[in-house]
C-alpha atoms as a PDB file:
ATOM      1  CA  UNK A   1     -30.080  61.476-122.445  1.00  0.00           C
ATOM      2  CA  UNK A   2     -27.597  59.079-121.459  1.00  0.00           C
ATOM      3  CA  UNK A   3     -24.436  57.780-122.859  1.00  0.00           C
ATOM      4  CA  UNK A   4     -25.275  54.136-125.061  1.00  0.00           C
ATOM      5  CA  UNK A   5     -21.741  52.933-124.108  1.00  0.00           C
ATOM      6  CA  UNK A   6     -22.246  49.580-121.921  1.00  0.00           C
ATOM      7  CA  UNK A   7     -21.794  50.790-118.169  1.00  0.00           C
ATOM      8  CA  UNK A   8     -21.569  54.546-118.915  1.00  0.00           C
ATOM      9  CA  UNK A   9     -23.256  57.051-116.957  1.00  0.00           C
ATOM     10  CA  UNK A  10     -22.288  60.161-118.440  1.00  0.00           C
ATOM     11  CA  UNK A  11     -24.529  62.119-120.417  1.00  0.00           C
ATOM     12  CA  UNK A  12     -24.904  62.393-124.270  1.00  0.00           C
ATOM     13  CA  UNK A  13     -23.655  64.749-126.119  1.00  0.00           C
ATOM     14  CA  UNK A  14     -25.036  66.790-129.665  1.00  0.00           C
ATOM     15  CA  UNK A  15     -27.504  64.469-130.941  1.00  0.00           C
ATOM     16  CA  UNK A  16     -24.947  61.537-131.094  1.00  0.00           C
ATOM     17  CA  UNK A  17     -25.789  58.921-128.283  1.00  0.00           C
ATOM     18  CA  UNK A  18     -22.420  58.803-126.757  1.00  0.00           C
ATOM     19  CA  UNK A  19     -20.701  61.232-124.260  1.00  0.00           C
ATOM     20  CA  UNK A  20     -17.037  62.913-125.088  1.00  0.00           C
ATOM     21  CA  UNK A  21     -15.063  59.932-124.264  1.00  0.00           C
ATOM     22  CA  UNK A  22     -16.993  57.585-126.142  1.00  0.00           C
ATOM     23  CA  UNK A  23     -17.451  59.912-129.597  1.00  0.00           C
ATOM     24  CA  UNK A  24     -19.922  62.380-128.886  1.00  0.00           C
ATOM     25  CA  UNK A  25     -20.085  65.859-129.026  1.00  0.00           C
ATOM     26  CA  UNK A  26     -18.328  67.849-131.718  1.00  0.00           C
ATOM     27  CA  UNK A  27     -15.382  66.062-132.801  1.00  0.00           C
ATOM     28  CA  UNK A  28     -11.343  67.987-133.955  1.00  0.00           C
ATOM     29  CA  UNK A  29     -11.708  69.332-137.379  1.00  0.00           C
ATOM     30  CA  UNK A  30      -7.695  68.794-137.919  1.00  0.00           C
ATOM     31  CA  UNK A  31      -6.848  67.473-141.185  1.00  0.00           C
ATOM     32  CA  UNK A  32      -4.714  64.725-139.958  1.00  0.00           C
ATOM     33  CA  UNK A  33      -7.876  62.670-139.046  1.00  0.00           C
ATOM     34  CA  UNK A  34      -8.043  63.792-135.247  1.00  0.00           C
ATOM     35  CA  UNK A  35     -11.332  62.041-133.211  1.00  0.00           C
ATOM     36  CA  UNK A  36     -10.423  64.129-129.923  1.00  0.00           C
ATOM     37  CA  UNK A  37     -13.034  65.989-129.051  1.00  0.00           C
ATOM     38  CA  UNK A  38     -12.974  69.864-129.980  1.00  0.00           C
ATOM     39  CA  UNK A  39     -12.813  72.282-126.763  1.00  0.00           C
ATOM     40  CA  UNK A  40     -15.156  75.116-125.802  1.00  0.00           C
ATOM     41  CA  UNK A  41     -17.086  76.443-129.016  1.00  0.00           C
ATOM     42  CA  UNK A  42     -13.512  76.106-131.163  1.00  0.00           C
ATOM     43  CA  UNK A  43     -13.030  73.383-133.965  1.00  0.00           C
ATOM     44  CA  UNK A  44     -10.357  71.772-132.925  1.00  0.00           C
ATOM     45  CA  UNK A  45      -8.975  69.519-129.878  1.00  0.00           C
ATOM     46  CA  UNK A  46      -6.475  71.305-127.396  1.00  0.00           C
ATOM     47  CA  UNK A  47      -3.687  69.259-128.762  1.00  0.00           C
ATOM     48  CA  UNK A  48      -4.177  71.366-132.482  1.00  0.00           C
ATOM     49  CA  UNK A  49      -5.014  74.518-130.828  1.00  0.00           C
ATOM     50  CA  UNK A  50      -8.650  74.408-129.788  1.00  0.00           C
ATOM     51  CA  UNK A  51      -9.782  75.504-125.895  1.00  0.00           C
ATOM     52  CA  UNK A  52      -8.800  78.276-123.882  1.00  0.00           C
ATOM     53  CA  UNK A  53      -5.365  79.023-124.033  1.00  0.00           C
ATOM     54  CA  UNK A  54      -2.588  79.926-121.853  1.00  0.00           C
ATOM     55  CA  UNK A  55      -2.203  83.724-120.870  1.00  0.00           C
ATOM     56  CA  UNK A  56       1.389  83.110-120.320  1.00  0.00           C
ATOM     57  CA  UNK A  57       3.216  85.340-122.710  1.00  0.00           C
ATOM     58  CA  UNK A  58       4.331  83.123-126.187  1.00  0.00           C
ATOM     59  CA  UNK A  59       2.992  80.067-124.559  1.00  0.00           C
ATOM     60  CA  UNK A  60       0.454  78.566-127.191  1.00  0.00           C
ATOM     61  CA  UNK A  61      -0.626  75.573-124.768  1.00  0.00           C
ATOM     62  CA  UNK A  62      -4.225  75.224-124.009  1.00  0.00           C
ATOM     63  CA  UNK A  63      -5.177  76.644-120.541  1.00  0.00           C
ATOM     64  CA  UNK A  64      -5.889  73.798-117.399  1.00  0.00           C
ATOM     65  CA  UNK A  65      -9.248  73.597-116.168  1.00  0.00           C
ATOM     66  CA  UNK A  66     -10.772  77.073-114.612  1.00  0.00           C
ATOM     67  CA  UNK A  67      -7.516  78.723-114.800  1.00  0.00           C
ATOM     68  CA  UNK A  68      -5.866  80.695-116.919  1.00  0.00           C
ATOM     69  CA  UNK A  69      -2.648  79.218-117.702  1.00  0.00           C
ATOM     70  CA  UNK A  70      -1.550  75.827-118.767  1.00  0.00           C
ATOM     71  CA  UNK A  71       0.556  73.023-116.414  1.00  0.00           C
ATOM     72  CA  UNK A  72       3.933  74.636-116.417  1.00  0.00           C
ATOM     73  CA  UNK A  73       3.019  77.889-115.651  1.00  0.00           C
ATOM     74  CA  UNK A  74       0.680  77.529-112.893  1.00  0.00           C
ATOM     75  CA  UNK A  75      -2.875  76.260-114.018  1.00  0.00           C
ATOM     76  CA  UNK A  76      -4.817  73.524-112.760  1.00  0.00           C
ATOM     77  CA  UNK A  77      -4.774  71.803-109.639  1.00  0.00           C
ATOM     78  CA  UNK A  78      -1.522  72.162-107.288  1.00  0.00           C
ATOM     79  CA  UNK A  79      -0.228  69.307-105.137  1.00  0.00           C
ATOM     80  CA  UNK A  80      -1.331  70.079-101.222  1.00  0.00           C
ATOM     81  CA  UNK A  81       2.080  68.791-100.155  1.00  0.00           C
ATOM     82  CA  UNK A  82       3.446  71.792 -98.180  1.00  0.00           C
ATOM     83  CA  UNK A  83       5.878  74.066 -99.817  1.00  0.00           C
ATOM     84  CA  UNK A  84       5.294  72.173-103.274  1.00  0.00           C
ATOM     85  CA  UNK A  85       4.022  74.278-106.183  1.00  0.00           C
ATOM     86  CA  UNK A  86       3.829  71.286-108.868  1.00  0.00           C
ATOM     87  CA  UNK A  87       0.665  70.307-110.653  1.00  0.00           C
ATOM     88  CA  UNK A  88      -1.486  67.341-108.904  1.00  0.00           C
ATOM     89  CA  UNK A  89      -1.873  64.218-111.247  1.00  0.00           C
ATOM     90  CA  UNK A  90      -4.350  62.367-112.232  1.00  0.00           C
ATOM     91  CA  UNK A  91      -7.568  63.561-110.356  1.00  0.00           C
ATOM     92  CA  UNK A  92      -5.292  63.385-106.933  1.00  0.00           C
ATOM     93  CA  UNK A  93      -4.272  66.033-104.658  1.00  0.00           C
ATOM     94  CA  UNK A  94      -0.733  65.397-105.530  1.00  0.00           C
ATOM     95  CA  UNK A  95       2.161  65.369-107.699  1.00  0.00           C
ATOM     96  CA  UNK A  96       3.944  62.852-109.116  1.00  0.00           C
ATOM     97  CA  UNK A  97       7.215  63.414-106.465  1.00  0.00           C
ATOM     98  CA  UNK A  98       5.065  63.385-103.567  1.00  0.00           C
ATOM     99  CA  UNK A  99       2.101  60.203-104.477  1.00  0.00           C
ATOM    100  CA  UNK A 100      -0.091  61.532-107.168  1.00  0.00           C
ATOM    101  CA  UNK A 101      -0.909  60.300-110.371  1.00  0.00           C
ATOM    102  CA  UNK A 102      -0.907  56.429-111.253  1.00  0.00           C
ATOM    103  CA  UNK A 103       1.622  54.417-109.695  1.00  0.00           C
ATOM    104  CA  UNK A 104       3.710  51.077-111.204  1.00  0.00           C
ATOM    105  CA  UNK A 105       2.032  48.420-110.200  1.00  0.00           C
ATOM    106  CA  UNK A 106       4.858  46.045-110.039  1.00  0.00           C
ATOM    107  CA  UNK A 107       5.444  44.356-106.252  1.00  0.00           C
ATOM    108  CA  UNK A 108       7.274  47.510-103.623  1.00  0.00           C
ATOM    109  CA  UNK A 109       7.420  49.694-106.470  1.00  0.00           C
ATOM    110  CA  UNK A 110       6.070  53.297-105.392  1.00  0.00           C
ATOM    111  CA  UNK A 111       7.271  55.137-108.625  1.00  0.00           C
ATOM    112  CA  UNK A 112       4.520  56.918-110.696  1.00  0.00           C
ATOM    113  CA  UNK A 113       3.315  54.693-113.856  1.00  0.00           C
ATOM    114  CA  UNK A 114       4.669  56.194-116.756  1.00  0.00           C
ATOM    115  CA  UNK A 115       1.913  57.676-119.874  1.00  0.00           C
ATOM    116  CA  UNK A 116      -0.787  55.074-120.519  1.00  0.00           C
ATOM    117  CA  UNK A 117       1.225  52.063-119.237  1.00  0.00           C
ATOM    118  CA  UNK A 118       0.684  50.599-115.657  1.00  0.00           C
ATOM    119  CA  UNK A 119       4.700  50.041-114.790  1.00  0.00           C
ATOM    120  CA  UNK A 120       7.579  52.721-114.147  1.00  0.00           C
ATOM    121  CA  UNK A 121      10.196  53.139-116.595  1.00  0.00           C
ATOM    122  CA  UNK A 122      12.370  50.304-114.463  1.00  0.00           C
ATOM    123  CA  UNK A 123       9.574  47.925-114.879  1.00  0.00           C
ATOM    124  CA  UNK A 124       9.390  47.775-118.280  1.00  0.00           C
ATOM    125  CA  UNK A 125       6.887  50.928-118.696  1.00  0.00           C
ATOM    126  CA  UNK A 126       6.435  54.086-120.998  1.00  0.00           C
ATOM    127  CA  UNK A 127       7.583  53.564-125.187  1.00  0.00           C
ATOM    128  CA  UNK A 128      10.438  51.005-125.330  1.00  0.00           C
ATOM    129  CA  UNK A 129      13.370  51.434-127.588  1.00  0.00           C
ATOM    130  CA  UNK A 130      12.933  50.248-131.218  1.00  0.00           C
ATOM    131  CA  UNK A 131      16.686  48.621-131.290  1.00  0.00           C
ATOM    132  CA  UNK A 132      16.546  44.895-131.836  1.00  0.00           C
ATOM    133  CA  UNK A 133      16.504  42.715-128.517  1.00  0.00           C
ATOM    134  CA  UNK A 134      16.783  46.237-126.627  1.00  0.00           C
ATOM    135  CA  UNK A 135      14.282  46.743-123.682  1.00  0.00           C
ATOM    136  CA  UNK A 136      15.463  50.131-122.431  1.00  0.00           C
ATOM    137  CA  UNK A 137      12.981  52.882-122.832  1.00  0.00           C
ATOM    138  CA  UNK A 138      13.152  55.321-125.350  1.00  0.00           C
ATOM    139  CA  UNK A 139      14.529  58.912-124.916  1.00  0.00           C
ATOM    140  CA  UNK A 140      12.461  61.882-125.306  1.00  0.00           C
ATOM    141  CA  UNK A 141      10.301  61.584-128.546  1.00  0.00           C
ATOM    142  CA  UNK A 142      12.644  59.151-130.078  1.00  0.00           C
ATOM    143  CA  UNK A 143      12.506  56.021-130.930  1.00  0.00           C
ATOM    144  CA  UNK A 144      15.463  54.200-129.400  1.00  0.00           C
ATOM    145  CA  UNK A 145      17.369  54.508-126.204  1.00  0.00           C
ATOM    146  CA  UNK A 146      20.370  56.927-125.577  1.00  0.00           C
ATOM    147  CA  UNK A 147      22.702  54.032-125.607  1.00  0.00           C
ATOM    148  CA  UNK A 148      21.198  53.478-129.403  1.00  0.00           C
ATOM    149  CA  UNK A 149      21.078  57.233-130.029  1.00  0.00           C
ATOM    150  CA  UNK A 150      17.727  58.444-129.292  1.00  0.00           C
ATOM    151  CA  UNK A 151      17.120  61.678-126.861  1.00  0.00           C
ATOM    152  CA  UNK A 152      18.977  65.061-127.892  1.00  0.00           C
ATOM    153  CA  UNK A 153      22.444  64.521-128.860  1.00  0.00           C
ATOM    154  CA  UNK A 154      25.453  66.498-127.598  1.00  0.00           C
ATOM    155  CA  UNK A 155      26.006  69.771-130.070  1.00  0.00           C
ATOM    156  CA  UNK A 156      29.925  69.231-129.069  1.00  0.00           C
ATOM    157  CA  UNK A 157      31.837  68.950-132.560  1.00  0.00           C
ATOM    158  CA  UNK A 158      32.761  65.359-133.267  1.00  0.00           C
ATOM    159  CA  UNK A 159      30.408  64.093-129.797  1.00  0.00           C
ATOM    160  CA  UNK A 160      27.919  61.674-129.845  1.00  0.00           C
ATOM    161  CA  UNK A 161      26.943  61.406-126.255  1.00  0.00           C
ATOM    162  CA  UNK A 162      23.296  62.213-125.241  1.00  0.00           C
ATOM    163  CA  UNK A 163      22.768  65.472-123.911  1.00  0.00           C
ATOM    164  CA  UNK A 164      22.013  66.186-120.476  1.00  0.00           C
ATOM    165  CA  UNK A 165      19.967  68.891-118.508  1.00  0.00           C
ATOM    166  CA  UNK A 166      20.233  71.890-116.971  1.00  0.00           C
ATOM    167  CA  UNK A 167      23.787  72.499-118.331  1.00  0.00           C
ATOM    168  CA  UNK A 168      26.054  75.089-116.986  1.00  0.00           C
ATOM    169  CA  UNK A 169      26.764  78.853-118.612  1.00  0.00           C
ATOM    170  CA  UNK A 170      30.120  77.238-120.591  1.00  0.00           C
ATOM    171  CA  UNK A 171      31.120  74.317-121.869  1.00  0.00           C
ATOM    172  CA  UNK A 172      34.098  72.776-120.196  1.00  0.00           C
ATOM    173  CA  UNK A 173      36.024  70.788-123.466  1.00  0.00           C
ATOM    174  CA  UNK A 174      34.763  73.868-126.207  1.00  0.00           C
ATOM    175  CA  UNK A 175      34.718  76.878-124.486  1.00  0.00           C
ATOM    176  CA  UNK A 176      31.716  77.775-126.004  1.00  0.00           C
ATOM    177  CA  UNK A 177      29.159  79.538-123.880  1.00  0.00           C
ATOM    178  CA  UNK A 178      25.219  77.954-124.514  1.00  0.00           C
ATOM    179  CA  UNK A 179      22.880  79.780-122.262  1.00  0.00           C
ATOM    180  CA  UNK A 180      22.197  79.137-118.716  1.00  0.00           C
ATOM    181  CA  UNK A 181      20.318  76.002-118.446  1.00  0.00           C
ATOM    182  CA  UNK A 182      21.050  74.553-121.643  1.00  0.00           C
ATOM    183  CA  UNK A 183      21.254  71.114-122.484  1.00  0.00           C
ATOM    184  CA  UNK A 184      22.890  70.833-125.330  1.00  0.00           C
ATOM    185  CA  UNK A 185      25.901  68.990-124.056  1.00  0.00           C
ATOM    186  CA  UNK A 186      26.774  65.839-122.707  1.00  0.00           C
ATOM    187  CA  UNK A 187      28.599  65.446-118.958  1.00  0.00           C
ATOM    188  CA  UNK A 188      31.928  65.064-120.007  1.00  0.00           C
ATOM    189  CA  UNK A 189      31.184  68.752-122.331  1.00  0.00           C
ATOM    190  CA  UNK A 190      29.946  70.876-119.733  1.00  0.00           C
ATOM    191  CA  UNK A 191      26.353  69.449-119.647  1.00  0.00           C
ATOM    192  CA  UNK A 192      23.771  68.123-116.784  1.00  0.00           C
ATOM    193  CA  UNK A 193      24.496  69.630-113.343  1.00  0.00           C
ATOM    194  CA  UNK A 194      27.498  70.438-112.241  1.00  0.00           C
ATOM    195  CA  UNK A 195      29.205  70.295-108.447  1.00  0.00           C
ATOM    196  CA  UNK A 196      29.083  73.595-106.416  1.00  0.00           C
ATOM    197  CA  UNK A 197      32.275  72.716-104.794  1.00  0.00           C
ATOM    198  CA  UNK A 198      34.201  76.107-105.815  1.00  0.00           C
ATOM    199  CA  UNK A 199      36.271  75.346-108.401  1.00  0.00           C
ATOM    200  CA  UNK A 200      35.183  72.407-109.087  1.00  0.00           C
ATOM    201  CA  UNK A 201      33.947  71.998-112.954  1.00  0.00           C
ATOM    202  CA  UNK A 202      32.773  68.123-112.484  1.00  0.00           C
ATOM    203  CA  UNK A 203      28.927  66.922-112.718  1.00  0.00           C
ATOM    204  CA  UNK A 204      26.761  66.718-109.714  1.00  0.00           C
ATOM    205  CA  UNK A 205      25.717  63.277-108.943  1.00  0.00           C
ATOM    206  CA  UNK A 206      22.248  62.027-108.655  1.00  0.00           C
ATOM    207  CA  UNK A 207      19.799  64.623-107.026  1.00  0.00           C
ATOM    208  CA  UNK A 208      22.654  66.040-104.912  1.00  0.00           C
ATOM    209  CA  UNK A 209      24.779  69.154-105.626  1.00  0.00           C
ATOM    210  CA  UNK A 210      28.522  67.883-105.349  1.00  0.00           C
ATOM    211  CA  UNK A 211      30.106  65.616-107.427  1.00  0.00           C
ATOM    212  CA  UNK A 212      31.282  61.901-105.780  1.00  0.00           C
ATOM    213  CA  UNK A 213      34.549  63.588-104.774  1.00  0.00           C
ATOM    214  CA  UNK A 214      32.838  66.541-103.215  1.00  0.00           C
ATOM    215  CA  UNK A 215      30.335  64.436-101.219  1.00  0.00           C
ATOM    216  CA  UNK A 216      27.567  64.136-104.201  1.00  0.00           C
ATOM    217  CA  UNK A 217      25.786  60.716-104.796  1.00  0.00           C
ATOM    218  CA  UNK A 218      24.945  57.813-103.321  1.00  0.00           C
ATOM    219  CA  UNK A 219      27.268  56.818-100.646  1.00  0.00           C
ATOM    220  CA  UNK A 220      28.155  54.053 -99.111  1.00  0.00           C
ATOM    221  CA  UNK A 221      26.129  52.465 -96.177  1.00  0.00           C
ATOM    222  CA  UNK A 222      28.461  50.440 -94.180  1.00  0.00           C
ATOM    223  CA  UNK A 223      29.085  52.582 -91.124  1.00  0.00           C
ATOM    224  CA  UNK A 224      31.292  55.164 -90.409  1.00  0.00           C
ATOM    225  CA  UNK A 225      32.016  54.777 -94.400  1.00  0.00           C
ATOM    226  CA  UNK A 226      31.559  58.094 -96.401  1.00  0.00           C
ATOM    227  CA  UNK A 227      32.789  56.720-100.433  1.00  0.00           C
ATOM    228  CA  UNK A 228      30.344  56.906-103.008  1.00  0.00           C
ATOM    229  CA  UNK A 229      28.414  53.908-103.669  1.00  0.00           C
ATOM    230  CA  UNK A 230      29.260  51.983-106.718  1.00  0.00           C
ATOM    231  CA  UNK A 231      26.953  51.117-109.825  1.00  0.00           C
ATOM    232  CA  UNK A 232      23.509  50.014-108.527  1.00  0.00           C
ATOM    233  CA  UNK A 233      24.627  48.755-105.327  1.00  0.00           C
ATOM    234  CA  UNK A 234      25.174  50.828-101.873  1.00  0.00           C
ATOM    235  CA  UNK A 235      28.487  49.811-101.042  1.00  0.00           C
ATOM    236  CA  UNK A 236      31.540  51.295-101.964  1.00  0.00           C
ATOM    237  CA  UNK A 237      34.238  49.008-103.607  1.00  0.00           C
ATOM    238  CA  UNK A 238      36.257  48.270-100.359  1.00  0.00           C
ATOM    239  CA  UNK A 239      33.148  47.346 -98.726  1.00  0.00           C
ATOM    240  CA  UNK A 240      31.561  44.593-101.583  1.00  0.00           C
ATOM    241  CA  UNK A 241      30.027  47.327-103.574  1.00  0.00           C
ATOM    242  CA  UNK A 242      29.744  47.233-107.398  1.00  0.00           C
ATOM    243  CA  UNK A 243      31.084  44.361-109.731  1.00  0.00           C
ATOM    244  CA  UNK A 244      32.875  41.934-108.273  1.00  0.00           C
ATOM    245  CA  UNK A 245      35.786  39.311-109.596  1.00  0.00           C
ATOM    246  CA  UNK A 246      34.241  36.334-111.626  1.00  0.00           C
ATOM    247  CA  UNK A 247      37.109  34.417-110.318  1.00  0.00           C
ATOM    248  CA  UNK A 248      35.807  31.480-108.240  1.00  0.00           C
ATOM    249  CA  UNK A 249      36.527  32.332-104.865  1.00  0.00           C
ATOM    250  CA  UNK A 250      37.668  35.895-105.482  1.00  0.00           C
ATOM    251  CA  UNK A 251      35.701  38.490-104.014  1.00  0.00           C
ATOM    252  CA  UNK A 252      37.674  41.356-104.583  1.00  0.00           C
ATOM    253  CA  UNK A 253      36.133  44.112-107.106  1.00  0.00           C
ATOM    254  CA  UNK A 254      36.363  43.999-110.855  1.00  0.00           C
ATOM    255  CA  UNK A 255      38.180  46.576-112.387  1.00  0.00           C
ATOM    256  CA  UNK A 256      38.082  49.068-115.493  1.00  0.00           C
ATOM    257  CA  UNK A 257      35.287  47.424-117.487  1.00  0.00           C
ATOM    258  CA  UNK A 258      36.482  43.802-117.494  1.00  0.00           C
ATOM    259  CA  UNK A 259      35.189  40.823-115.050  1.00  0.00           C
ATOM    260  CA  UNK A 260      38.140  40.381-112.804  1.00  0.00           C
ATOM    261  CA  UNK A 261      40.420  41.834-110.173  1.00  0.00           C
ATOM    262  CA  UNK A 262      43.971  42.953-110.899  1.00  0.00           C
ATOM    263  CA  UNK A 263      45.407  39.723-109.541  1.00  0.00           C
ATOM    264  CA  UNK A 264      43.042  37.772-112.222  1.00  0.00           C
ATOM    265  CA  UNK A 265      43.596  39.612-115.179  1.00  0.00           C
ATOM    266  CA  UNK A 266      41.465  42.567-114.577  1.00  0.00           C
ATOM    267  CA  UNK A 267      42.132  46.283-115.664  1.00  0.00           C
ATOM    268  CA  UNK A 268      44.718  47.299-118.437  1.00  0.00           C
ATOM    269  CA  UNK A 269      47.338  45.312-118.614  1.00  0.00           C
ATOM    270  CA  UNK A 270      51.364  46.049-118.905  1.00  0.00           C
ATOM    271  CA  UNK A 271      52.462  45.520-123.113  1.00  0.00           C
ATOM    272  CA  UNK A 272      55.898  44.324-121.423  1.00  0.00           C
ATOM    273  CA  UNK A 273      54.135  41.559-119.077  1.00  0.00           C
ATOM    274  CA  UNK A 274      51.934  40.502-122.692  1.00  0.00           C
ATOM    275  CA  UNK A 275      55.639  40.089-124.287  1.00  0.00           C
ATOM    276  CA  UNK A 276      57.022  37.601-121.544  1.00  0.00           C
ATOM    277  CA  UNK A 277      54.041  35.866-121.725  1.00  0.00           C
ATOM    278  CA  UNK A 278      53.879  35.785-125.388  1.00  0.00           C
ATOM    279  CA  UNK A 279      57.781  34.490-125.460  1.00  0.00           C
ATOM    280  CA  UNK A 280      57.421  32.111-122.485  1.00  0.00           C
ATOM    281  CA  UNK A 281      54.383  30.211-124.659  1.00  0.00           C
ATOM    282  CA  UNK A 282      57.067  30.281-127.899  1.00  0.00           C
ATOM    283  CA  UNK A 283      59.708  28.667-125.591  1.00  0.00           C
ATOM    284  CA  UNK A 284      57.326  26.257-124.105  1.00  0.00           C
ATOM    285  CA  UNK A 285      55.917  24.775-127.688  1.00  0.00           C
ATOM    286  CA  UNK A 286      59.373  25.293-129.904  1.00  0.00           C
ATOM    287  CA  UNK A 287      61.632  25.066-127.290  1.00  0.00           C
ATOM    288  CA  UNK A 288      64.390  27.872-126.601  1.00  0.00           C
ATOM    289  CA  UNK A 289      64.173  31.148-128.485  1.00  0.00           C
ATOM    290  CA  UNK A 290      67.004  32.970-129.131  1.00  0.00           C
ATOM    291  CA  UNK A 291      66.749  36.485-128.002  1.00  0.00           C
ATOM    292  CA  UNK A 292      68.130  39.207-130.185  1.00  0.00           C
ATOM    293  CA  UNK A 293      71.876  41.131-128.975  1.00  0.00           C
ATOM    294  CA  UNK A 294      72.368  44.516-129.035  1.00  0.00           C
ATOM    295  CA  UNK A 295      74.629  45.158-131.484  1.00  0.00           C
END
């Protein structure tokens, strides 16, 4: 008997006239109202423990396909690209790194799609943060952004920085000493990657190993140039990479957060340049100003 659901081939299952996708078949007995289907003579779905399990030892996941052992530790299909050991997505013969899986579908985009969504993060794919007019996706299993406090937080007293991974064995500000790997602190506490330069207690940049000083990053294209590249562009500053001066005409590179060279206004300014100005604007509007004598 086949499946009733218009242009479905598969076969019914248990009486009901639908296959597993479309409702048939024993259904997850979970009390939360679950309509997955349950897995291999169990009750339940293999999201609420139903299925063969992982033989991993304390891994509770269900078990992929034929084999033995869920995703992460080996089961299911593995991606054919040479030397690669991940799991192939998404009924292809590779993972996500090397092609597999569903891809974004926006114009020259080659990243993978991201969960039931047809774009990449980038492109406006995967759950979106929750914060009003916000459209960066959400961290983790969060609601919101890290930039609105969603993913894990720094455990650094007083921090609220997102944490990173694959942290290093201390923690540079605390001196505390989370285990290897941990992610429980942001960059600036010891967290994320850090640069294998000896001695050297910065964070590794991008996929590299070194941090920008040690070589790490992206670096600048221009030729015979070896600076890091700046922001989203891949130039360094000296060669028209990163923000520029909003001054008309100005193409010389904004500095320390604000919109205009040094020459323009950019970057902190001197408190005893602010005073002349301030007293030159009295003198021009109430004429002159005595200034006070020592006595």
């Amino acid at each position: 008997k086949r499946c009733e659901h218009k242009d479905c081939t598969k076969s019914a299952r248990s009486g009901i006239p639908y296959c597993i996708a479309h409702g048939g078949g024993k259904r997850c007995e979970h009390k939360d109202g679950c309509t997955k289907s349950a897995r291999d003579g169990t009750s339940f779905c293999i999201a609420h423990g139903g299925g063969k399990r992982c033989e991993y030892e304390g891994c509770n996941k269900g078990a992929e396909g034929r084999t033995s052992c869920c995703v992460a530790h080996g089961g299911g299909k593995r991606c054919e690209t040479e030397g690669c050991t991940k799991a192939a997505r998404r009924r292809t013969s590779y993972c996500i790194t090397h092609g597999g899986g569903n891809r974004c579908e926006h114009e020259g985009c080659t990243k993978s799609a991201i969960g039931a969504t047809s774009h990449c993060l980038a492109h406006g794919g995967g759950k979106r943060c929750d914060h009003e007019a916000c459209n960066n996706s959400a961290a983790g299993s969060t609601s919101s952004c890290k930039a609105h406090g969603g993913g894990k937080r720094c455990e650094h007293e007083g921090c609220t920085k997102s944490a990173r991974r694959g942290g290093t064995s201390f923690c540079v500000a605390s001196g505390t000493t989370p285990a290897q790997g941990s992610n429980c602190y942001c960059k600036a506490h010891g967290g994320g990657k850090r640069c294998e330069t000896e001695g050297c207690t910065k964070s590794a940049q991008g996929s590299t190993s070194f941090c920008n000083a040690h070589g790490g990053g992206k670096r600048c294209e221009h030729e015979a140039c070896t600076k890091s590249a700046q922001g989203s562009t891949s130039l360094c500053n000296a060669h028209g990479g990163g923000k520029r001066c909003e001054h008309e005409g100005c193409s010389k590179s904004a500095k320390r957060r604000t919109s205009y060279c040094v020459a323009h206004g950019g970057s902190k300014r001197c408190e005893q340049e602010a005073a002349s100005s301030q007293l030159e604007i009295a003198q021009s509007t109430d004429g002159p100003v005595n200034k006070p004598t020592d006595q």
